[in-house]
PDB file of N, CA and C in Angstrom:
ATOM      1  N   UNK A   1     119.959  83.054  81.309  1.00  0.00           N
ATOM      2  CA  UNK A   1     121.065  83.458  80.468  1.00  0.00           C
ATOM      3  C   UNK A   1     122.194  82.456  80.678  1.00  0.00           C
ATOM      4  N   UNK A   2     122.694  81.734  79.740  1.00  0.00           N
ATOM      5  CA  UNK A   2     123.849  80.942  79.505  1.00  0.00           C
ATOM      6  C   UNK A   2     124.938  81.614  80.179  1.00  0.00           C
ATOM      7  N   UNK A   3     126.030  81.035  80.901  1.00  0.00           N
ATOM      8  CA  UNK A   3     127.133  80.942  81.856  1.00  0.00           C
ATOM      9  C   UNK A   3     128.519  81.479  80.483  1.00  0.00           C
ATOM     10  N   UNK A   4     129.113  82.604  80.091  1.00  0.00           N
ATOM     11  CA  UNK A   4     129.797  82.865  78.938  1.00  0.00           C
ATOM     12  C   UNK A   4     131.415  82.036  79.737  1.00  0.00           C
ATOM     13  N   UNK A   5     132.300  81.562  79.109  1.00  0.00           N
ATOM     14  CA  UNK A   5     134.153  81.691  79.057  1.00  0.00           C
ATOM     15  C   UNK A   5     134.747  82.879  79.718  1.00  0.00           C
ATOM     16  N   UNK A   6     134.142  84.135  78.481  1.00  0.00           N
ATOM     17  CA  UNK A   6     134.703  84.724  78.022  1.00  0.00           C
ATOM     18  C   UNK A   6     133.402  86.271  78.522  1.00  0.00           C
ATOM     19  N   UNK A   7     133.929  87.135  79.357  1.00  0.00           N
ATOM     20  CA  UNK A   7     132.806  88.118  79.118  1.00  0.00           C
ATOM     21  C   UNK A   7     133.366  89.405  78.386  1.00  0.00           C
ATOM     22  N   UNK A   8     132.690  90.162  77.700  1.00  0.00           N
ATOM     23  CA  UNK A   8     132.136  90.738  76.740  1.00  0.00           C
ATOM     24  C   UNK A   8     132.970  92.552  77.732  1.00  0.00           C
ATOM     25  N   UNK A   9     132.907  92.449  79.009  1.00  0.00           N
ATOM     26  CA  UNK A   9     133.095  93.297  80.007  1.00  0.00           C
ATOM     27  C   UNK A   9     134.743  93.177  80.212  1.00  0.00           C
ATOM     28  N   UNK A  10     135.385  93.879  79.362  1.00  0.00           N
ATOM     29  CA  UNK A  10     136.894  93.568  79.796  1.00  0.00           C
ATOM     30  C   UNK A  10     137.453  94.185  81.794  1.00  0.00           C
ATOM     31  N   UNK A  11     138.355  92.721  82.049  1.00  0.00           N
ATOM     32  CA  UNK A  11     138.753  93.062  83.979  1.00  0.00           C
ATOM     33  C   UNK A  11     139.082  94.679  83.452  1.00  0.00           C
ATOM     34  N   UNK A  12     139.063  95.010  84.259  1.00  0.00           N
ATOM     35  CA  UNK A  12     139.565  96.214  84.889  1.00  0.00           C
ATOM     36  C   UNK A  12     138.785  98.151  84.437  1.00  0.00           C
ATOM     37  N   UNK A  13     137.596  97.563  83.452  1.00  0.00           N
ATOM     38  CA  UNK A  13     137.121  98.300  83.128  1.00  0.00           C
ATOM     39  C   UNK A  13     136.052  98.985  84.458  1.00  0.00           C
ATOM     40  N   UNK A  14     135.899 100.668  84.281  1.00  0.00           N
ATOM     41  CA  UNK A  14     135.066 100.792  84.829  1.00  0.00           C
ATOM     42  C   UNK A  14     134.233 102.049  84.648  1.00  0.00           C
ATOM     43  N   UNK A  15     132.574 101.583  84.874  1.00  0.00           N
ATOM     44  CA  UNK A  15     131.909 102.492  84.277  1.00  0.00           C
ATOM     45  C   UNK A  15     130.770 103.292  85.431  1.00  0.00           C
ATOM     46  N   UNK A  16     130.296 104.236  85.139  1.00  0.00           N
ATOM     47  CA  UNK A  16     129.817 105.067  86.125  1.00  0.00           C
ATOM     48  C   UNK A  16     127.918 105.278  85.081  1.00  0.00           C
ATOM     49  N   UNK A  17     126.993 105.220  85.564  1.00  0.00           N
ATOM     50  CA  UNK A  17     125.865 105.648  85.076  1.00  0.00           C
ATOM     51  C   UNK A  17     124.973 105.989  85.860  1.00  0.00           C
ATOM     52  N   UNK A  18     124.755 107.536  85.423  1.00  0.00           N
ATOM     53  CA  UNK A  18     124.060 108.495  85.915  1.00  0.00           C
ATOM     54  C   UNK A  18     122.620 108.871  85.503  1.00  0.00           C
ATOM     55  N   UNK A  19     121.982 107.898  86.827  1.00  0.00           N
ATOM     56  CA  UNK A  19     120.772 107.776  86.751  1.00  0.00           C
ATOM     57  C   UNK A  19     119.838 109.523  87.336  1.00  0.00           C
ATOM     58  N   UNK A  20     118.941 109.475  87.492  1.00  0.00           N
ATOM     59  CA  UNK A  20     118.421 110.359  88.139  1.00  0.00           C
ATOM     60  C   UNK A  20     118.346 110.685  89.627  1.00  0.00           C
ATOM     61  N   UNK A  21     118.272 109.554  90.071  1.00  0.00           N
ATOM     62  CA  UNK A  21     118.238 109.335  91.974  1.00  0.00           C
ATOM     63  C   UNK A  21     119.403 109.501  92.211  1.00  0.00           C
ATOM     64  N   UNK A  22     120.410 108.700  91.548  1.00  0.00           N
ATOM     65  CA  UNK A  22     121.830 107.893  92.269  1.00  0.00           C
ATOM     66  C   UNK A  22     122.557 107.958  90.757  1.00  0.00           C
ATOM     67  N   UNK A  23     123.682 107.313  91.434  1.00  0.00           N
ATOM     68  CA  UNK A  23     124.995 106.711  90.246  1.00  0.00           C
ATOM     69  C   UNK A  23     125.795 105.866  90.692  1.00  0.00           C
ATOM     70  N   UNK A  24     125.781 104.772  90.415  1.00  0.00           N
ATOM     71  CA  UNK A  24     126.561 103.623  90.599  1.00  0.00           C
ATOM     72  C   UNK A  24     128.096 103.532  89.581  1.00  0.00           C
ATOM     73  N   UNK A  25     129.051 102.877  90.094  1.00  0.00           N
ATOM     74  CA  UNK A  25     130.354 103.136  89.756  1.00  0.00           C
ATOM     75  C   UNK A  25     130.224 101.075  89.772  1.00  0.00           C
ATOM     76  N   UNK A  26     130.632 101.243  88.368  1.00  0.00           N
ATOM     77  CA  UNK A  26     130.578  99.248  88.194  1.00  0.00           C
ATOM     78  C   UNK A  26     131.969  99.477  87.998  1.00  0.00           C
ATOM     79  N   UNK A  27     132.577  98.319  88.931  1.00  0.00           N
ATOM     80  CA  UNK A  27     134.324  97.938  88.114  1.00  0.00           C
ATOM     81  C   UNK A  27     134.300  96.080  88.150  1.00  0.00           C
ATOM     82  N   UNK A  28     134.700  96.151  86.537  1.00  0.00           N
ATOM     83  CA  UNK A  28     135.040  94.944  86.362  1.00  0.00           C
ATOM     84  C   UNK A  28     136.137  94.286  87.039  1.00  0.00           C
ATOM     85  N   UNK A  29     136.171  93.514  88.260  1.00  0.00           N
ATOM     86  CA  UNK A  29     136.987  92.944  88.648  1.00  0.00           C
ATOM     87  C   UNK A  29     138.214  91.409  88.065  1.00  0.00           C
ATOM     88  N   UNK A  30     136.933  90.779  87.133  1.00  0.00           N
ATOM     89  CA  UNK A  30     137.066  89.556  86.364  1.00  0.00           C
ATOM     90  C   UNK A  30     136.031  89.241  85.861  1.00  0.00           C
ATOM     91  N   UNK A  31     136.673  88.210  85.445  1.00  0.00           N
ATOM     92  CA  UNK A  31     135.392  87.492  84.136  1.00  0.00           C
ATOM     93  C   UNK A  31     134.053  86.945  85.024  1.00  0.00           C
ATOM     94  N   UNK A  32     133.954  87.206  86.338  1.00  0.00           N
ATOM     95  CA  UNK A  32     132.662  86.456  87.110  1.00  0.00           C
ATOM     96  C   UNK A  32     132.424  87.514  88.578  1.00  0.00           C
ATOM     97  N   UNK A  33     132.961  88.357  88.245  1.00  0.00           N
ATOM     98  CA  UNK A  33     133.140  89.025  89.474  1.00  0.00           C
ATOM     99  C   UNK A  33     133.064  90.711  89.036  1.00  0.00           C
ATOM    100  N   UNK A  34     132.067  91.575  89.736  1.00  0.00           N
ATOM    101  CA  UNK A  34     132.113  92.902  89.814  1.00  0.00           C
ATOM    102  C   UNK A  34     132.147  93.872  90.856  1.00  0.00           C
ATOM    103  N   UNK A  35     131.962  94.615  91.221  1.00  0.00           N
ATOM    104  CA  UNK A  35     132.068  95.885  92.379  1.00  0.00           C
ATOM    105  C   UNK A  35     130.821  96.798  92.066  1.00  0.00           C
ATOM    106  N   UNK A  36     129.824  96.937  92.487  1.00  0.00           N
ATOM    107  CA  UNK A  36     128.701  97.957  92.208  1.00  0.00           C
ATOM    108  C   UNK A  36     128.826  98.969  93.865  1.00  0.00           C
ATOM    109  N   UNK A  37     129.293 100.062  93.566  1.00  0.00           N
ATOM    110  CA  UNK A  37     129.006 101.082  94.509  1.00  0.00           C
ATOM    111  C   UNK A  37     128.378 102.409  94.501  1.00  0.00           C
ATOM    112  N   UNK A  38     127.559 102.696  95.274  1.00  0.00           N
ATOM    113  CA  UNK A  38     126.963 104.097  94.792  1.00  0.00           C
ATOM    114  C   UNK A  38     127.596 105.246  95.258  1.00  0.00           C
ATOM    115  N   UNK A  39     128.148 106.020  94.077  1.00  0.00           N
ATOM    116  CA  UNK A  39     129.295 107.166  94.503  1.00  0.00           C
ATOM    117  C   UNK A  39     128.067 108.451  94.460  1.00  0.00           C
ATOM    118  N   UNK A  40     127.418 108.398  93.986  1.00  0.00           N
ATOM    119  CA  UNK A  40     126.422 109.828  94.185  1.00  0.00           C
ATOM    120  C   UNK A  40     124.744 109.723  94.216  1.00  0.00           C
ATOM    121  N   UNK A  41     124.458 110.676  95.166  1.00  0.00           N
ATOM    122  CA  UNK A  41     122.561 110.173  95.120  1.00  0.00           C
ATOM    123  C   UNK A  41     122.097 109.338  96.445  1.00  0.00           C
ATOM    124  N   UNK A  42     120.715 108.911  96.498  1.00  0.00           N
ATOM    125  CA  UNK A  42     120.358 107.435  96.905  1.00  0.00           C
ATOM    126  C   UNK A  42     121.317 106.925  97.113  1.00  0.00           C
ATOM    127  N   UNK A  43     121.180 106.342  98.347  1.00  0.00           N
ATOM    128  CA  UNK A  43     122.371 105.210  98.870  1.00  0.00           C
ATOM    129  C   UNK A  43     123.658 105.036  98.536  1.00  0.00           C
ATOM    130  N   UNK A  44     123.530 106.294  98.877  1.00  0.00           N
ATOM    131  CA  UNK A  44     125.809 107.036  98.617  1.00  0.00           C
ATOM    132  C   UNK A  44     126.449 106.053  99.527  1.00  0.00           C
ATOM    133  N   UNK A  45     127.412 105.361  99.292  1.00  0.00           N
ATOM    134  CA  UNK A  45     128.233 104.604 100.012  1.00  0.00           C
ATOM    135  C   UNK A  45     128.023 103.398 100.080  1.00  0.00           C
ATOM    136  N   UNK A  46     126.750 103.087  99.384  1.00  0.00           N
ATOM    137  CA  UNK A  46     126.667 101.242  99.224  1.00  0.00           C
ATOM    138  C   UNK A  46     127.945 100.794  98.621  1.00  0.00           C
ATOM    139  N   UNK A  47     128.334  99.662  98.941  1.00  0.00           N
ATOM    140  CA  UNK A  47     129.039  99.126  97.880  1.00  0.00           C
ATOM    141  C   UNK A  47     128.900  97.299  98.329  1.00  0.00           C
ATOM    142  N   UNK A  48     128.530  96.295  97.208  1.00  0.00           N
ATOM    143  CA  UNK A  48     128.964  95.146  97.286  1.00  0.00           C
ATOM    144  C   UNK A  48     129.598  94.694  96.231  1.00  0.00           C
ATOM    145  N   UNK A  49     130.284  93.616  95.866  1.00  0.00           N
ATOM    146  CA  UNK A  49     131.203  92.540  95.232  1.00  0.00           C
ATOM    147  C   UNK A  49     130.096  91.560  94.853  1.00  0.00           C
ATOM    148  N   UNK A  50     130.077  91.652  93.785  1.00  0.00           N
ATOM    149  CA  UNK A  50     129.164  90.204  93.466  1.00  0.00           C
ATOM    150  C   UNK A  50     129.521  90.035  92.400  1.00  0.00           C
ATOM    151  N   UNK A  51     129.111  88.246  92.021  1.00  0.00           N
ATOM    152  CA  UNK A  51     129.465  87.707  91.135  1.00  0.00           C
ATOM    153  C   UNK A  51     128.190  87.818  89.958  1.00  0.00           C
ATOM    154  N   UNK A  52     128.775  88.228  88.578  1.00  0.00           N
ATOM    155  CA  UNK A  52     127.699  88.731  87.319  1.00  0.00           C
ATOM    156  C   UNK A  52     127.999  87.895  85.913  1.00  0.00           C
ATOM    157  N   UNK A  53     126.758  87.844  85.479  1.00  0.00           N
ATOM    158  CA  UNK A  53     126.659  87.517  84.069  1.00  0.00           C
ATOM    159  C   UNK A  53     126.555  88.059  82.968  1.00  0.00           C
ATOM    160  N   UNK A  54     127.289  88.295  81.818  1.00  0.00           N
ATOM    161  CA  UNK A  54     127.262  89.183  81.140  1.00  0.00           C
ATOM    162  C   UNK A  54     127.259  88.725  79.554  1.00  0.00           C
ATOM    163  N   UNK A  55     126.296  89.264  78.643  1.00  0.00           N
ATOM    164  CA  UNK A  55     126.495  88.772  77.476  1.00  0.00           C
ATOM    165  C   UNK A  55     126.163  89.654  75.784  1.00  0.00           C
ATOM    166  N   UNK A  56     127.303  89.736  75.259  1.00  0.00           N
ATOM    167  CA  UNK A  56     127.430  90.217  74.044  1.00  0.00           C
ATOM    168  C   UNK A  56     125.989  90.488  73.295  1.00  0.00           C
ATOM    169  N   UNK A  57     125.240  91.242  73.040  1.00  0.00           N
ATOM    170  CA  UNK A  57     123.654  90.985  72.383  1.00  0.00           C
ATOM    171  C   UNK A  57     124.138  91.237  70.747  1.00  0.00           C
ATOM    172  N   UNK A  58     124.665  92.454  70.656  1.00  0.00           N
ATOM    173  CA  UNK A  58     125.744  92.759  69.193  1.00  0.00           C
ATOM    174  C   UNK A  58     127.017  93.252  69.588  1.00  0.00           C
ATOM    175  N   UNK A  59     127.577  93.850  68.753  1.00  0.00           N
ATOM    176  CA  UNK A  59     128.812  94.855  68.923  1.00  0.00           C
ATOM    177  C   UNK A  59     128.490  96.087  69.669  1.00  0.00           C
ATOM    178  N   UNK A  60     128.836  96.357  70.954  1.00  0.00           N
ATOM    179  CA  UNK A  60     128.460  97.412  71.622  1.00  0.00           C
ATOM    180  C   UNK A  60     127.432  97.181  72.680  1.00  0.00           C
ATOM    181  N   UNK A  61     126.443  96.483  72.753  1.00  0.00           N
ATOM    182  CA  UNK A  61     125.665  96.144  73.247  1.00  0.00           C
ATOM    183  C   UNK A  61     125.678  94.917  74.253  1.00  0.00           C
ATOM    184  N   UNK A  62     125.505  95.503  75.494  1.00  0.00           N
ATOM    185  CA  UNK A  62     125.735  94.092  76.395  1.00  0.00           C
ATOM    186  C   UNK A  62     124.782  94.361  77.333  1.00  0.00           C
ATOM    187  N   UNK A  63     124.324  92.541  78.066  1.00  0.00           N
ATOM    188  CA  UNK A  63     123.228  92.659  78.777  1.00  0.00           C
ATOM    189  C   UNK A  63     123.835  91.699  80.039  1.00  0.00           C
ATOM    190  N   UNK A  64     124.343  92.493  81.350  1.00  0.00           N
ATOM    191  CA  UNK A  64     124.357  92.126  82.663  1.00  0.00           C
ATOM    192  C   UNK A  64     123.703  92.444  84.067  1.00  0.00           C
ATOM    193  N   UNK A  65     123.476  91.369  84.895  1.00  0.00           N
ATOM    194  CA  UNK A  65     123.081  91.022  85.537  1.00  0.00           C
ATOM    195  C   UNK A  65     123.994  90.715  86.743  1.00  0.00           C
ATOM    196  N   UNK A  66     123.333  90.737  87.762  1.00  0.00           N
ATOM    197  CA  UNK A  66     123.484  89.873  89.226  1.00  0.00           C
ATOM    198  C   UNK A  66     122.264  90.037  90.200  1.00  0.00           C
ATOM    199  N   UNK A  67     123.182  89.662  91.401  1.00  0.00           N
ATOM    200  CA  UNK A  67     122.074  89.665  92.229  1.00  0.00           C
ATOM    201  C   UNK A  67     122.992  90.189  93.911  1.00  0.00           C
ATOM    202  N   UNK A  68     122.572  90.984  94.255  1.00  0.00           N
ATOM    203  CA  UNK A  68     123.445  91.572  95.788  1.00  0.00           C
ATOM    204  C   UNK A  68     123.299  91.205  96.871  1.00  0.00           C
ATOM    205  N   UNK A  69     123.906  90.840  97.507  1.00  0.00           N
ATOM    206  CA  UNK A  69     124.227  89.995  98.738  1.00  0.00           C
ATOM    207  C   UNK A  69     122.230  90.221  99.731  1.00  0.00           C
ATOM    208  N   UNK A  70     122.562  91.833  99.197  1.00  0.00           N
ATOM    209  CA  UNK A  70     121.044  92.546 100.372  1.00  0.00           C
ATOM    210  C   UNK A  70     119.695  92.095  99.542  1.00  0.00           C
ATOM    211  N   UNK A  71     119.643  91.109  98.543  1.00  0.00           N
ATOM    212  CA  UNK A  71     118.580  90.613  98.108  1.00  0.00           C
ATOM    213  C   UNK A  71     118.500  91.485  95.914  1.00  0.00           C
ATOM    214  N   UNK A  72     118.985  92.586  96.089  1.00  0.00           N
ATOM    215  CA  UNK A  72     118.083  93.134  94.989  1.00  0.00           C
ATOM    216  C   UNK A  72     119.047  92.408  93.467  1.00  0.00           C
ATOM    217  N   UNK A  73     118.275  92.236  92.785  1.00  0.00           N
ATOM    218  CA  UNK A  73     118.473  92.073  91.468  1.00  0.00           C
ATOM    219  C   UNK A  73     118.799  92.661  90.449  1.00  0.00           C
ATOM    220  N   UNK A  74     119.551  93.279  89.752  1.00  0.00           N
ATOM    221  CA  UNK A  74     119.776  94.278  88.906  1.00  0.00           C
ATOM    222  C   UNK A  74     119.662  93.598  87.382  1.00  0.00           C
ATOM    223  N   UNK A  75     119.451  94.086  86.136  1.00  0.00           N
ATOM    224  CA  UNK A  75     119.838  93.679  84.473  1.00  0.00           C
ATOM    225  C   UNK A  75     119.931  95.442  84.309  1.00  0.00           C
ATOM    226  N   UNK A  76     121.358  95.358  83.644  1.00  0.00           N
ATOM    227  CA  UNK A  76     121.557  96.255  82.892  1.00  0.00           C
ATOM    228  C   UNK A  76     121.437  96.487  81.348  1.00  0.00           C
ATOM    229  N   UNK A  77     121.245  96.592  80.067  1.00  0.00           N
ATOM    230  CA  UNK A  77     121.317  96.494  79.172  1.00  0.00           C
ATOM    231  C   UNK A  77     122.239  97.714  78.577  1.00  0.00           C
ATOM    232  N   UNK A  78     123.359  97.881  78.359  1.00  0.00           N
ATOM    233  CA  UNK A  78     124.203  98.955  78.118  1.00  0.00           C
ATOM    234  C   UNK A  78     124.646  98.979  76.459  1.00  0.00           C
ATOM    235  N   UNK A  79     124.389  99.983  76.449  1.00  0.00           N
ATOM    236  CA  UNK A  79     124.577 100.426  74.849  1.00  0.00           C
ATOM    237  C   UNK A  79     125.301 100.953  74.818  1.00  0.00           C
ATOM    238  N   UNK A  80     126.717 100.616  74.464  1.00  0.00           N
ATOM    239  CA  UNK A  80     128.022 101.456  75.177  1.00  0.00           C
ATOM    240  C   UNK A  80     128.300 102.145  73.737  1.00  0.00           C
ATOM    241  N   UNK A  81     127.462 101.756  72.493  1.00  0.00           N
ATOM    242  CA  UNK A  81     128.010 103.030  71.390  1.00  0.00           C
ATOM    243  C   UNK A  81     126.984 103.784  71.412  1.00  0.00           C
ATOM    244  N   UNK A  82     126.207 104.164  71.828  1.00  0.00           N
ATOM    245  CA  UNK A  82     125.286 105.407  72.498  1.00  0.00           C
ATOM    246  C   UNK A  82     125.721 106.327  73.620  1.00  0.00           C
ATOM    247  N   UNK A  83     126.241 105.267  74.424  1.00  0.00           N
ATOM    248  CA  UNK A  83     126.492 105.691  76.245  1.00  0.00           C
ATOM    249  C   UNK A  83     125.157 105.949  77.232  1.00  0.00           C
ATOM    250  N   UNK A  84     123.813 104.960  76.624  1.00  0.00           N
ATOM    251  CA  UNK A  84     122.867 104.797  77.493  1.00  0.00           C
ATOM    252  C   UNK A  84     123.105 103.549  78.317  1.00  0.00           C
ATOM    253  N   UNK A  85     122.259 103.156  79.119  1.00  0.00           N
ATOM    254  CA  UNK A  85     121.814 102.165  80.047  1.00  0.00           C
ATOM    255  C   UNK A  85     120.450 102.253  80.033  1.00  0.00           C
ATOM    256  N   UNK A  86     119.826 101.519  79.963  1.00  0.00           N
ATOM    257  CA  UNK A  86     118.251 100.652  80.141  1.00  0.00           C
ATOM    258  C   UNK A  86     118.749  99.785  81.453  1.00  0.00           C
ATOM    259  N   UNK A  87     117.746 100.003  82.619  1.00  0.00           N
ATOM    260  CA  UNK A  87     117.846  98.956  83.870  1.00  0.00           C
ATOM    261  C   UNK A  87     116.384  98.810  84.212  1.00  0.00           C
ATOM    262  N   UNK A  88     116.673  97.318  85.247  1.00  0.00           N
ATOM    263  CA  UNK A  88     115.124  96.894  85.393  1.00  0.00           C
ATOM    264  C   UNK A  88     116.263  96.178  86.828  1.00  0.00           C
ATOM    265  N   UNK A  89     115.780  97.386  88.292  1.00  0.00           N
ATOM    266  CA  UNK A  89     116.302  96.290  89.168  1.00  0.00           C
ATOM    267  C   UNK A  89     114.772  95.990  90.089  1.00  0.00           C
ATOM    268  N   UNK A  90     114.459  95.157  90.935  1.00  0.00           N
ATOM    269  CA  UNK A  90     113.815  94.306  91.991  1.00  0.00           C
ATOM    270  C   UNK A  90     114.222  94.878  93.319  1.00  0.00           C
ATOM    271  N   UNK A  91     114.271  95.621  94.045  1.00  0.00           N
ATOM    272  CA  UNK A  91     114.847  95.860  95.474  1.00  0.00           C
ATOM    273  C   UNK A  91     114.781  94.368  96.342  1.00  0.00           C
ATOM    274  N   UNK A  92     115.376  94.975  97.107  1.00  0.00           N
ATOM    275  CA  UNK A  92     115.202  93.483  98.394  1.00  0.00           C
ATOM    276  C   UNK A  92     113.864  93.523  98.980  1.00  0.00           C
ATOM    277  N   UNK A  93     113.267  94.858  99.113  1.00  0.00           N
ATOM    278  CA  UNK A  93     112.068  94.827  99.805  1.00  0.00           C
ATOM    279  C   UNK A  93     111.281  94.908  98.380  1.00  0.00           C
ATOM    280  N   UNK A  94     111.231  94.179  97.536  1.00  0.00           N
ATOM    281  CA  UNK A  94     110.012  93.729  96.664  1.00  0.00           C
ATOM    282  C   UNK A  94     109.804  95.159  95.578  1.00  0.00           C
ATOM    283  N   UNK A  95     110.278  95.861  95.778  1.00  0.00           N
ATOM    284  CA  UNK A  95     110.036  97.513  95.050  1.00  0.00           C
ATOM    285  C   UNK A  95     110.615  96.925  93.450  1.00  0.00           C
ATOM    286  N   UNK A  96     110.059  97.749  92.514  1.00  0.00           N
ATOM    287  CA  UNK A  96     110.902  97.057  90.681  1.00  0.00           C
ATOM    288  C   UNK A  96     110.504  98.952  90.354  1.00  0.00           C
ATOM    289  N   UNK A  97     111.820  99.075  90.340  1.00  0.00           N
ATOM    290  CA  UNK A  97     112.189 100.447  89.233  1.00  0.00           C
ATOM    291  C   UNK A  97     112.763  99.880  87.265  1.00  0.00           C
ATOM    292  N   UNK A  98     112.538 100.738  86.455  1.00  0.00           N
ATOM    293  CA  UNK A  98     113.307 100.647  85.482  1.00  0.00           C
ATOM    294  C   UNK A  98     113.976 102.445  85.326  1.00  0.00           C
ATOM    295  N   UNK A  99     114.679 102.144  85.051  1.00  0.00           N
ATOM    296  CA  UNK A  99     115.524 103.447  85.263  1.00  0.00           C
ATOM    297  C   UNK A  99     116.359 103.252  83.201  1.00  0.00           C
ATOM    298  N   UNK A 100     116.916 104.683  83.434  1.00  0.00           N
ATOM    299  CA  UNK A 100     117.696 105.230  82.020  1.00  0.00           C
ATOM    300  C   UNK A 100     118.702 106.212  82.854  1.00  0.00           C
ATOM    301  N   UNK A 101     119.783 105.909  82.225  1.00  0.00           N
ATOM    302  CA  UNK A 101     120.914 106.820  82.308  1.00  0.00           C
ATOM    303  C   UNK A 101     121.979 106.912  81.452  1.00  0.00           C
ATOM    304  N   UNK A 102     122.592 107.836  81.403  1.00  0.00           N
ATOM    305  CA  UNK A 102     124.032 108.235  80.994  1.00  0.00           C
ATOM    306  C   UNK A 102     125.064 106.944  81.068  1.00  0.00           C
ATOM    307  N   UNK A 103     125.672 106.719  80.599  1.00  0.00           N
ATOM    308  CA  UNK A 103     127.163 106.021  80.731  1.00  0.00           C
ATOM    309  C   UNK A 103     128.271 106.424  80.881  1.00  0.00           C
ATOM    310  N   UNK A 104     129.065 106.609  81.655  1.00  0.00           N
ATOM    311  CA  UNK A 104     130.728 107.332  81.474  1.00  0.00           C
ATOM    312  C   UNK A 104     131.906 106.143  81.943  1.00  0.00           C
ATOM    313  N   UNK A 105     132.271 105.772  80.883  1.00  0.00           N
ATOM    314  CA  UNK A 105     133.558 104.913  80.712  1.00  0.00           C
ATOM    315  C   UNK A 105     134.756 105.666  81.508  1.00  0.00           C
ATOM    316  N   UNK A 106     135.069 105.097  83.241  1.00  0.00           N
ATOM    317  CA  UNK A 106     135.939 105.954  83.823  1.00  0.00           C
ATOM    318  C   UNK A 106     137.135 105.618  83.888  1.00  0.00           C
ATOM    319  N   UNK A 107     137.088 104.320  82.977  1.00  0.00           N
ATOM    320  CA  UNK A 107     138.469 103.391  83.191  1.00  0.00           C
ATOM    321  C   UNK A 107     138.438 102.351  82.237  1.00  0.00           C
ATOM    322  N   UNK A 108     139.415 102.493  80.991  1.00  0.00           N
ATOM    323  CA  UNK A 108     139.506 101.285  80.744  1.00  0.00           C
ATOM    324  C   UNK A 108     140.053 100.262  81.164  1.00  0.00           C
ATOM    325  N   UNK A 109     140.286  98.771  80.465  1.00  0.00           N
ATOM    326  CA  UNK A 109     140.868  97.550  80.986  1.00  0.00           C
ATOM    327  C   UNK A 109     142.364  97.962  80.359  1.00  0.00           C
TER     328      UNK A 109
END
């Protein structure tokens, strides 16, 4: 995926999606930089800072990525005029879930 200017993820936004196991709380920090922490479920209290890629697919629709310090890989594909998520992460120990959840916009920019 091409390196954007400009991401699609306005700073200061932040969104919560409620998977079945867990729920991760994403806050846009900046245009290269996010916060993924797990506020409920599976691995309550993770939290790392990593740097993400993010890119416009249409209006509403965005497809980001990173990768976490502890190895795992995440792509989100968020359909934010639905309020789903489609994910496909890699664990560090080699494990690949695809998961579906909810979206809740807990903060705008």
């Amino acid at each position: 995926m091409a390196s954007q200017s400009t991401s699609p993820l306005p700073v200061g936004q932040v969104l919560e999606i409620s998977f079945a196991a867990f729920t991760p709380r994403i806050t846009i920090d900046s245009e290269r930089e996010l916060t993924a922490e797990i506020v409920a479920g599976d691995n309550i209290g993770f939290s790392d800072t990593v740097e993400y890629e993010a890119a416009a697919v249409r209006d509403g629709l965005v497809l980001v990525s990173w990768q976490e310090h502890i190895g795992s890989t995440i792509v989100h594909v968020l359909d934010l005029s639905s309020g789903q998520a489609y994910t496909a992460v890699t664990s560090a120990n080699r494990g690949f879930m695809r998961l579906t959840g909810r979206i809740e916009i807990k903060s705008e920019a």
